[in-house]
Protein backbone atom coordinates (compact mmCIF):
# COMPACT_ATOMS: atom_id res chain seq x y z
CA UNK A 1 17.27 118.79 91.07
CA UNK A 2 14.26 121.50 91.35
CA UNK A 3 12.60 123.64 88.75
CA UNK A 4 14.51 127.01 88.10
CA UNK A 5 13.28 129.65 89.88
CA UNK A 6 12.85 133.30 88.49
CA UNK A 7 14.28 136.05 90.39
CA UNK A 8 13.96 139.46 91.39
CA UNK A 9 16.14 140.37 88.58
CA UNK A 10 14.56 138.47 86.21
CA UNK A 11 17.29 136.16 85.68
CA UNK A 12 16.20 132.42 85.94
CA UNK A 13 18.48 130.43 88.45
CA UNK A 14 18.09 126.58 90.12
CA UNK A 15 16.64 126.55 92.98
CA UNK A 16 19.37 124.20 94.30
CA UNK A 17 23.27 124.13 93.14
CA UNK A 18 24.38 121.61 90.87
CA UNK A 19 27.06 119.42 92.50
CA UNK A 20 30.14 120.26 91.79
CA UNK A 21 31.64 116.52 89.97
CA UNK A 22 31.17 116.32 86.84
CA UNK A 23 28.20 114.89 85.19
CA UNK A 24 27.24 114.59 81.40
CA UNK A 25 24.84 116.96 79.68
CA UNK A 26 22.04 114.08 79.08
CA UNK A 27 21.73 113.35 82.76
CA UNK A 28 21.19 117.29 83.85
CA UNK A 29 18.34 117.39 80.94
CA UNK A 30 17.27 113.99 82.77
CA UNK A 31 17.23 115.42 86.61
CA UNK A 32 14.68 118.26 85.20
CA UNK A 33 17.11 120.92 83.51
CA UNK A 34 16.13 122.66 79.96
CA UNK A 35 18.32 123.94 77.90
CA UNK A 36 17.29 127.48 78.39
CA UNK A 37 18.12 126.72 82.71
CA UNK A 38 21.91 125.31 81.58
CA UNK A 39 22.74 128.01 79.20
CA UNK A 40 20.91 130.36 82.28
CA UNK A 41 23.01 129.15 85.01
CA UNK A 42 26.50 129.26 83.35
CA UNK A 43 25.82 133.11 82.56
CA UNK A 44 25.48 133.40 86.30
CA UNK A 45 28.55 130.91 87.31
CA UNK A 46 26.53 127.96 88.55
CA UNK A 47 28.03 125.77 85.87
CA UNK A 48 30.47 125.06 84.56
CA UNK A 49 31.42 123.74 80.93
CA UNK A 50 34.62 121.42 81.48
CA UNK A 51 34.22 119.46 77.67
CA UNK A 52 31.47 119.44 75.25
CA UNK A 53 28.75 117.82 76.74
CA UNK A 54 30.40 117.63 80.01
CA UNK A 55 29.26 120.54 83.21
CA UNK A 56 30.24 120.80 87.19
CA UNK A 57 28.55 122.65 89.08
CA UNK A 58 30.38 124.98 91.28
CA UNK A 59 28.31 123.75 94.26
CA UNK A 60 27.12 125.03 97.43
CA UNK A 61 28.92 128.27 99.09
CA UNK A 62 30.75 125.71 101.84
CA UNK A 63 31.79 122.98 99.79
CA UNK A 64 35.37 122.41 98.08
CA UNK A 65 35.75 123.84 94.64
CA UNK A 66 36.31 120.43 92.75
CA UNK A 67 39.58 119.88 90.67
CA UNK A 68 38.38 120.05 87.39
CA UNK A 69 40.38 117.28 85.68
CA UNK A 70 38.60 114.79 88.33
CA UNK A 71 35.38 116.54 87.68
CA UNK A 72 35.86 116.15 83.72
CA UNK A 73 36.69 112.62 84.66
CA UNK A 74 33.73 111.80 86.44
CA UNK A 75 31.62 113.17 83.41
CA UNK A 76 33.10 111.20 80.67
CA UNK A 77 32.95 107.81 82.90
CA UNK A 78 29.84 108.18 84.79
CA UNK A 79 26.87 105.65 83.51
CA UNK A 80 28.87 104.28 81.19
CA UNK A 81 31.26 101.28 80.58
CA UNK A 82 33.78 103.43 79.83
CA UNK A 83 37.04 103.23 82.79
CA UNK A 84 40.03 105.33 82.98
CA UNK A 85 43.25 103.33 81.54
CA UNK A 86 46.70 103.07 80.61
CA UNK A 87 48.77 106.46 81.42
CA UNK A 88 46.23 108.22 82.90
CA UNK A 89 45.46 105.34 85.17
CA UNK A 90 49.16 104.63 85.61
CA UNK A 91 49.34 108.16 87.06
CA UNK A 92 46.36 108.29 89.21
CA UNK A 93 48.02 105.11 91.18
CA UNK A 94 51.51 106.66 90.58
CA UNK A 95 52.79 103.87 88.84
CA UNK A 96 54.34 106.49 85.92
CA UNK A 97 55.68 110.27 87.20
CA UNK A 98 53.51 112.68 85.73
CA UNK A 99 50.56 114.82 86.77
CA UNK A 100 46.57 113.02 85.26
CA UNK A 101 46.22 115.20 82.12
CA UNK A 102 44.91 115.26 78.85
CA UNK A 103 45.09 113.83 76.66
CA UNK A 104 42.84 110.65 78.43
CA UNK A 105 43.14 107.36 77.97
CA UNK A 106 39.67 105.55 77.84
CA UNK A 107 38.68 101.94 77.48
CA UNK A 108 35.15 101.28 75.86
CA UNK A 109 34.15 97.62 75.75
CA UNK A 110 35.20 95.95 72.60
CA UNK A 111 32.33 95.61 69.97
CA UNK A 112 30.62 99.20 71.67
CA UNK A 113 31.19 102.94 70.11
CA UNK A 114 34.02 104.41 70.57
CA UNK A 115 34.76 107.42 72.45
CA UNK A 116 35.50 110.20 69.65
CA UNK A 117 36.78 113.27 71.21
CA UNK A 118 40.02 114.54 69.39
CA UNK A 119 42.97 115.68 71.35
CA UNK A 120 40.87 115.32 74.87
CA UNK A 121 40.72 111.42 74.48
CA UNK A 122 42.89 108.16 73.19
CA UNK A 123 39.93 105.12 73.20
CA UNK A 124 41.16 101.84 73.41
CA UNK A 125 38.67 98.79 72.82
CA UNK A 126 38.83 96.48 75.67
CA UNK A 127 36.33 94.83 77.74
CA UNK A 128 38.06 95.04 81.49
CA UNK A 129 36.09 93.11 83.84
CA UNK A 130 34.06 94.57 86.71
CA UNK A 131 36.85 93.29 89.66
CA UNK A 132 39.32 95.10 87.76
CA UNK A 133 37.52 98.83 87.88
CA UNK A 134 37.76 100.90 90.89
CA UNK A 135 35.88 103.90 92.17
CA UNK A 136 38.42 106.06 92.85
CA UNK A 137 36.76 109.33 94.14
CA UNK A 138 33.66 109.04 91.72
CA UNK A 139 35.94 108.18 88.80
CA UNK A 140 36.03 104.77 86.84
CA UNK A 141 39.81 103.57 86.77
CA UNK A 142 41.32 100.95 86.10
CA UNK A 143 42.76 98.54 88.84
CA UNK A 144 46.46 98.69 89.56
CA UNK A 145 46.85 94.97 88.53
CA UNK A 146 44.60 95.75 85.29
CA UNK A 147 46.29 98.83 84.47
CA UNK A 148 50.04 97.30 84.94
CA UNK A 149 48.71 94.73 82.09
CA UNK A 150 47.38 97.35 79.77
CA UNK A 151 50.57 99.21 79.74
CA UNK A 152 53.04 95.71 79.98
CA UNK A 153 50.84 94.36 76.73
CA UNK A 154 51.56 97.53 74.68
CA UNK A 155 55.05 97.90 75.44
CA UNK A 156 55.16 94.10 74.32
CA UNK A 157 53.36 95.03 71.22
CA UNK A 158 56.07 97.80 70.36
CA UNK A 159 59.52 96.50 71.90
CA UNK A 160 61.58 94.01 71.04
CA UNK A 161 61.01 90.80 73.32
CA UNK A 162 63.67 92.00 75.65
CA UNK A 163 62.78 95.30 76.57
CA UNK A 164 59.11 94.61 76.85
CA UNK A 165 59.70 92.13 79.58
CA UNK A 166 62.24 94.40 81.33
CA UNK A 167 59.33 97.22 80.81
CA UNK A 168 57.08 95.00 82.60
CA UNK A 169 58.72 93.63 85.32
CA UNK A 170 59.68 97.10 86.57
CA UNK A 171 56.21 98.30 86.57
CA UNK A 172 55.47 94.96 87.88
CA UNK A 173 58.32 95.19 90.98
CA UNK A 174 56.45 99.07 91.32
CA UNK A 175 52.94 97.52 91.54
CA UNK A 176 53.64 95.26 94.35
CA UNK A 177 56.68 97.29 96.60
CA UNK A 178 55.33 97.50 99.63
CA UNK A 179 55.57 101.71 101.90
CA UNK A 180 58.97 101.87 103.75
CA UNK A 181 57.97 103.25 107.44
CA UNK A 182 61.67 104.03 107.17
CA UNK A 183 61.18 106.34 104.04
CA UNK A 184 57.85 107.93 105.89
CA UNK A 185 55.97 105.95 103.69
CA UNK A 186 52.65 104.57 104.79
CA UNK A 187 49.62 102.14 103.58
CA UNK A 188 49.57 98.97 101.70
CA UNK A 189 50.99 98.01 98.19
CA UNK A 190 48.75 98.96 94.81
CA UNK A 191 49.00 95.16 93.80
CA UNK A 192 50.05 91.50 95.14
CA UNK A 193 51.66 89.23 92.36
CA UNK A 194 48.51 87.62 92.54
CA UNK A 195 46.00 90.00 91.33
CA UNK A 196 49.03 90.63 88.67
CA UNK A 197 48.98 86.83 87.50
CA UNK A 198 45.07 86.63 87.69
CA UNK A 199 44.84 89.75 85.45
CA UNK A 200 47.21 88.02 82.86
CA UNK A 201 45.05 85.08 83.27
CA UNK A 202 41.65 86.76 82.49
CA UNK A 203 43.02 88.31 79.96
CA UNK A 204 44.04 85.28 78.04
CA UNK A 205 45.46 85.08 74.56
CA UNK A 206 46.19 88.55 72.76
CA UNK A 207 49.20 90.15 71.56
CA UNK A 208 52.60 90.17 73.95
CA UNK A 209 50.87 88.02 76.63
CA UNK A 210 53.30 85.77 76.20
CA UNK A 211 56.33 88.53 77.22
CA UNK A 212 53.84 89.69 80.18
CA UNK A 213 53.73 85.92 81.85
CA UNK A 214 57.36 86.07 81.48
CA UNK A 215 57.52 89.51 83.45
CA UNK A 216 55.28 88.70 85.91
CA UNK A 217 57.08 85.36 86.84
CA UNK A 218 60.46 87.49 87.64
CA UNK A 219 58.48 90.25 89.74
CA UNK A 220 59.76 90.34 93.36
CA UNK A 221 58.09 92.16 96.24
CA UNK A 222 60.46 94.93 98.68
CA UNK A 223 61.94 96.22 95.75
CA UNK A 224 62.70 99.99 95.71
CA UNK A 225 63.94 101.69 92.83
CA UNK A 226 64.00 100.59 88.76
CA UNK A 227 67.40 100.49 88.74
CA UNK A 228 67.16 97.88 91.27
CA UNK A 229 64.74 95.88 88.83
CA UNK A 230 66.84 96.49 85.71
CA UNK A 231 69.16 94.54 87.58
CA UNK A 232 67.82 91.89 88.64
CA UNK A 233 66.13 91.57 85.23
CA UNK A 234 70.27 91.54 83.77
CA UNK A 235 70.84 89.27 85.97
CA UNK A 236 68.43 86.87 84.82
CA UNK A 237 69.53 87.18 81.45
CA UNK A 238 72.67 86.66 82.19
CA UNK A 239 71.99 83.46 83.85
CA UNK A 240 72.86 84.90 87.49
CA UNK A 241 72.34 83.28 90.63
CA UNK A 242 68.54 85.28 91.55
CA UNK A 243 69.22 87.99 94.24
CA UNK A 244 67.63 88.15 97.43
CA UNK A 245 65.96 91.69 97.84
CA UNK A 246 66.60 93.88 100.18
CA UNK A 247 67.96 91.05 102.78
CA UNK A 248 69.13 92.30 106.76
CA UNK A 249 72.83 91.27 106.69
CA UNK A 250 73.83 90.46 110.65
CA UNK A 251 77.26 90.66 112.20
CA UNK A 252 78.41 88.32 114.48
CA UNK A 253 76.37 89.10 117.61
CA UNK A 254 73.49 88.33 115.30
CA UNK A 255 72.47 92.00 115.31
CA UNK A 256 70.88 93.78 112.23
CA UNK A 257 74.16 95.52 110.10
CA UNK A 258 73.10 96.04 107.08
CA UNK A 259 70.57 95.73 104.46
CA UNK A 260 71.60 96.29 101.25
CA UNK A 261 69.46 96.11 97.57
CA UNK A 262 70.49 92.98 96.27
CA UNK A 263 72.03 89.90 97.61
CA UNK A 264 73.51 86.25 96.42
CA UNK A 265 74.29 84.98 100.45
CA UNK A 266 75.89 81.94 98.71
CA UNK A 267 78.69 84.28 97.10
CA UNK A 268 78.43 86.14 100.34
CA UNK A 269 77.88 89.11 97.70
CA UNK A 270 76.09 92.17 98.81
CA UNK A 271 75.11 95.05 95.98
CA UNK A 272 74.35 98.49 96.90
CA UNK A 273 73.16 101.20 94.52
CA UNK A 274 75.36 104.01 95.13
CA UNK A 275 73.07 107.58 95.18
CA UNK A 276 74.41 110.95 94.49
CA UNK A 277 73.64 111.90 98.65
CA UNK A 278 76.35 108.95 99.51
CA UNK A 279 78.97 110.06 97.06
CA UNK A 280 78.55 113.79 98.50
CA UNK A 281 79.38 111.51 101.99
CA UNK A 282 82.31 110.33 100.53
CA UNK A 283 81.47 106.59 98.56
CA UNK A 284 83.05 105.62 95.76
CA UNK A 285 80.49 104.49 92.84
CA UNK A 286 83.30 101.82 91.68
CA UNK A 287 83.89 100.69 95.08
CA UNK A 288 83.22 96.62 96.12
CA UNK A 289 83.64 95.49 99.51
CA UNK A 290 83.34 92.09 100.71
CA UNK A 291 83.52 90.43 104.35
CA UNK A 292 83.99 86.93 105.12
């Protein structure tokens, strides 16, 4: 960053823009701006002041006005050990509905200061390991795996046994469904089961762990809906033969008929969740068919 410049008007202004992310008061006072130049250039709309202590630039005339919850992001993250986490990690990877909000969750290592800034951010104290923080457009987040054990861990810490596994294996099944082409979906999954078991591993011993290797042992990839997972997770508890997940039934020519949720292929049981668009066709939600 240059020295302001002063001009014809008097009025002191950067020679160059600030970028427009967001970066943290100490590092603009580090790259060569006063105090005097910041309060200057938000007077004439070349900053912005997104949190105390926290500025974007509104950048040069042909770049992208930045969104500023990613901008305020990337100032309370940047240089620091601090990653995005639990909810508002869940919703960057769209593992919980919801639009990224405050107010923001925020790990800080354990044993470091915590991150005191009433009703913008919840701090948590835990140290998440390096291969479990992504970059994700200039912001520190949490990894899908990583985050799927932060919010599995709490639920375990304020549910009964039961629901917190049920809680985790349907963010679990959500972590690791792979797109449907069919649905118009494209790219990979967030997580494999493996990055999910070596998260619980690194973790090791703390509250609910337990519950969460339970979870992760009943998570199945190709499922598509929670529903789908509650049941299976019934299932289980009810001692249930475990269903295959979203299996192609064939007729007799041995061409693809069908491919329903759920299925036991020793019962020659099929299960189908019945949505609101197929009982506007006409299906009954009590309905069971079966064909030998």
């Amino acid at each position: 960053m240059e020295s302001p410049s002063r001009s014809q008007d008097g009025r002191r202004r950067p020679a160059m823009f600030v970028p427009s992310e967001g970066r943290r008061r100490a590092r603009l006072h580090a790259e060569g701006m006063t105090r005097r130049d910041l309060e200057h250039s938000r007077a004439n709309d070349l900053l912005r002041r997104l949190a105390h202590g926290v500025y974007s630039g509104t950048g040069l005339p042909q770049e992208p006005e930045s969104d500023p919850i990613s901008a305020l992001l990337q100032g309370l993250t940047e240089a620091t050990p601090r990653v995005v986490s639990f909810e508002t990690a869940a919703r960057f990877w769209g593992l919980v509905p919801g639009e990224v909000a405050p107010p923001f969750h925020l790990s800080s290592p354990a044993g470091g200061p915590p991150v005191q800034r009433p009703e913008l951010v919840v701090g948590h104290r835990i140290t998440v390991p390096d291969r479990f923080v992504v970059d994700l457009h200039g912001i520190r987040v949490t990894s899908p795996a990583w985050t799927w054990l932060d919010l599995s861990l709490r639920a375990a810490a304020g549910a009964a046994a039961g629901r917190a596994v049920e809680r985790a294996v349907l963010l679990g099944d959500q972590a690791v469904r792979p797109p449907r082409r069919e649905f118009g979906e494209t790219g990979g999954p967030l997580a494999s089961i493996d990055e999910l078991r070596e998260a619980v591993r690194v973790r090791g011993r703390t509250k609910g762990i337990r519950h969460v290797r339970e979870a992760v042992a009943l998570v199945r990839v190709g499922v598509d809906s929670p529903q789908e997972s509650r049941l299976r997770y019934f299932m289980h508890l009810a001692a249930l033969p475990e269903p295959l997940v979203n299996p192609v039934i064939r007729g007799p020519s041995g061409c693809p008929s069908f491919e329903p949720d759920l299925a036991i292929p020793e019962f020659r049981l099929a299960i189908q969740r019945i949505q609101r668009a197929l009982v506007q066709r006409g299906w009954r939600p009590d309905s069971l068919t079966t064909h030998r």
